[in-house]
Protein backbone atom coordinates (compact mmCIF):
# COMPACT_ATOMS: atom_id res chain seq x y z
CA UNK A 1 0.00 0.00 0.00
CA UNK A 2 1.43 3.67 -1.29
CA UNK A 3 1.38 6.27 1.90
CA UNK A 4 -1.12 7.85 0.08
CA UNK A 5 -3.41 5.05 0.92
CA UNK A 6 -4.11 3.42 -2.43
CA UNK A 7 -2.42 0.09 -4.01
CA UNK A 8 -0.35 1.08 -6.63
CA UNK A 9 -1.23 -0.54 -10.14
CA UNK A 10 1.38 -1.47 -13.12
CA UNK A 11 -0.05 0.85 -16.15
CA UNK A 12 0.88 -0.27 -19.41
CA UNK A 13 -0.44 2.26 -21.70
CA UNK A 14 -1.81 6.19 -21.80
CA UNK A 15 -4.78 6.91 -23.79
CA UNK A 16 -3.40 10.57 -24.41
CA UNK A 17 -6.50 12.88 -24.59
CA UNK A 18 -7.23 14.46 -28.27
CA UNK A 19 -8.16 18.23 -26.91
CA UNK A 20 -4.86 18.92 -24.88
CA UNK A 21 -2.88 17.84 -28.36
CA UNK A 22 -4.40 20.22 -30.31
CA UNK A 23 -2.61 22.71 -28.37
CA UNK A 24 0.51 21.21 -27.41
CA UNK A 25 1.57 18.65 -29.94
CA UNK A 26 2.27 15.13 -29.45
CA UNK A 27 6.33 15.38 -28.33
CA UNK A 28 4.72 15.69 -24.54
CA UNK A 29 4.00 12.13 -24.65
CA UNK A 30 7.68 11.26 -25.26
CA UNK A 31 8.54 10.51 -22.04
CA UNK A 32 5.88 7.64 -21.93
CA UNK A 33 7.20 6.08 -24.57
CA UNK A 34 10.91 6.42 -23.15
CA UNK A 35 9.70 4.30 -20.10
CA UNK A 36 8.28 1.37 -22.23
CA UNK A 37 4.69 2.29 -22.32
CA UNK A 38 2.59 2.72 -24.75
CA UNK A 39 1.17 6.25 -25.90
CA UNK A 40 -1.82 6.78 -28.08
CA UNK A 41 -3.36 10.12 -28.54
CA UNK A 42 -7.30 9.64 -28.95
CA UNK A 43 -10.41 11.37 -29.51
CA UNK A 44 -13.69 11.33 -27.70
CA UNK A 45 -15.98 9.67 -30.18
CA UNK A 46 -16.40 5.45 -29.59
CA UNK A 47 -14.52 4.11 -32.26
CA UNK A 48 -11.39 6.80 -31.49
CA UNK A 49 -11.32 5.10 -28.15
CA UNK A 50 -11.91 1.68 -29.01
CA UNK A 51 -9.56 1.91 -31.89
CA UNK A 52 -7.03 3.23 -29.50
CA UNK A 53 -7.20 1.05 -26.80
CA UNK A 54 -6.79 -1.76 -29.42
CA UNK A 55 -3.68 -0.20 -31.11
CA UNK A 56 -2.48 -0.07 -27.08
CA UNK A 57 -2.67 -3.77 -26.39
CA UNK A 58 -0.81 -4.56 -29.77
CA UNK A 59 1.44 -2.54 -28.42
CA UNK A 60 1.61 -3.97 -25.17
CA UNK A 61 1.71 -7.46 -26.78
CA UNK A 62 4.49 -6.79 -29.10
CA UNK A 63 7.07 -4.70 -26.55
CA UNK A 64 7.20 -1.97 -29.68
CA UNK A 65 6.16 1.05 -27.78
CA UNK A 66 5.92 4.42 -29.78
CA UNK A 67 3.56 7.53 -29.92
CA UNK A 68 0.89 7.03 -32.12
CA UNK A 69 -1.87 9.71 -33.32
CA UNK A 70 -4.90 8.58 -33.45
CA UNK A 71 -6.52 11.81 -33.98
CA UNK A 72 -4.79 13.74 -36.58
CA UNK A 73 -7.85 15.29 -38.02
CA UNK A 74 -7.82 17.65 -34.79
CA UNK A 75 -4.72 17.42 -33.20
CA UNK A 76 -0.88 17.82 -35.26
CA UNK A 77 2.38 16.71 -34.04
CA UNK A 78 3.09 20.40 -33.86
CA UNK A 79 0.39 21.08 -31.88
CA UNK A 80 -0.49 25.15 -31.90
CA UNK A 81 2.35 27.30 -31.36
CA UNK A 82 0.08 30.81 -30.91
CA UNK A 83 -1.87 28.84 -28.40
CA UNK A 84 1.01 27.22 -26.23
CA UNK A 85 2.45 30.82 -26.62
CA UNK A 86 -0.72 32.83 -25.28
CA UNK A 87 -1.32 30.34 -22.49
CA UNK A 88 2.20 30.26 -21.27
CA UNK A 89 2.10 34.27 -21.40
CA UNK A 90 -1.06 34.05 -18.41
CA UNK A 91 -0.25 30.74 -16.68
CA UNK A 92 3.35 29.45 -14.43
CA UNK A 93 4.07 25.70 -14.34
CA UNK A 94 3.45 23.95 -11.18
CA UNK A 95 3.52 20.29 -9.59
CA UNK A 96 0.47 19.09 -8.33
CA UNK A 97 -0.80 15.97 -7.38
CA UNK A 98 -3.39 14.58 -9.08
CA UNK A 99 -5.99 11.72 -9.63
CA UNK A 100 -4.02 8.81 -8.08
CA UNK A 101 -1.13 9.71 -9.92
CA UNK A 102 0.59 11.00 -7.40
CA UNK A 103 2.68 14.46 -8.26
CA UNK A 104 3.17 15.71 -11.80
């Protein structure tokens, strides 16, 4: 048991949520894929999410972890450079912790 007071699970995989990629780009899901998990940026309808949960476990299954875009009629690689650069101009980074993840 974590001091936090919840069992700590093994994740395998990040279904990377569509509307934050639209304005950041996909290279902030690197670091998931650097740890041997799988990364799949999704979108909210039912077949983006069962789609992506499917590409997950063949990704799972076949140890080849890598960032995949699911959702590339919203959200670019690039992401949106006015919008990271308005939003960093009002808001400072911070930890927090969050949702059983403990801090981010």
């Amino acid at each position: 048991m974590h001091s936090l007071g919840y069992t700590p699970c093994q994740i395998d995989g990040f279904l990377c949520p569509g509307n934050v990629t639209i304005i950041t780009g996909t290279h902030i899901y690197e670091p998931i894929i650097k740890a041997s998990k799988a990364a799949v940026v999704v979108g909210f309808e039912s077949t983006d999410i069962l789609g992506s949960i499917l590409t997950i476990i063949g990704q799972v299954n076949s140890g080849d972890f890598q960032l995949i875009n699911n959702y590339t009629r919203a959200a670019k690689n690039e992401g949106n450079i006015r919008a990271r650069e308005l939003t960093a101009s009002v808001f400072t980074p911070t930890d927090a912790v969050w949702r059983g993840f403990g801090r981010l």
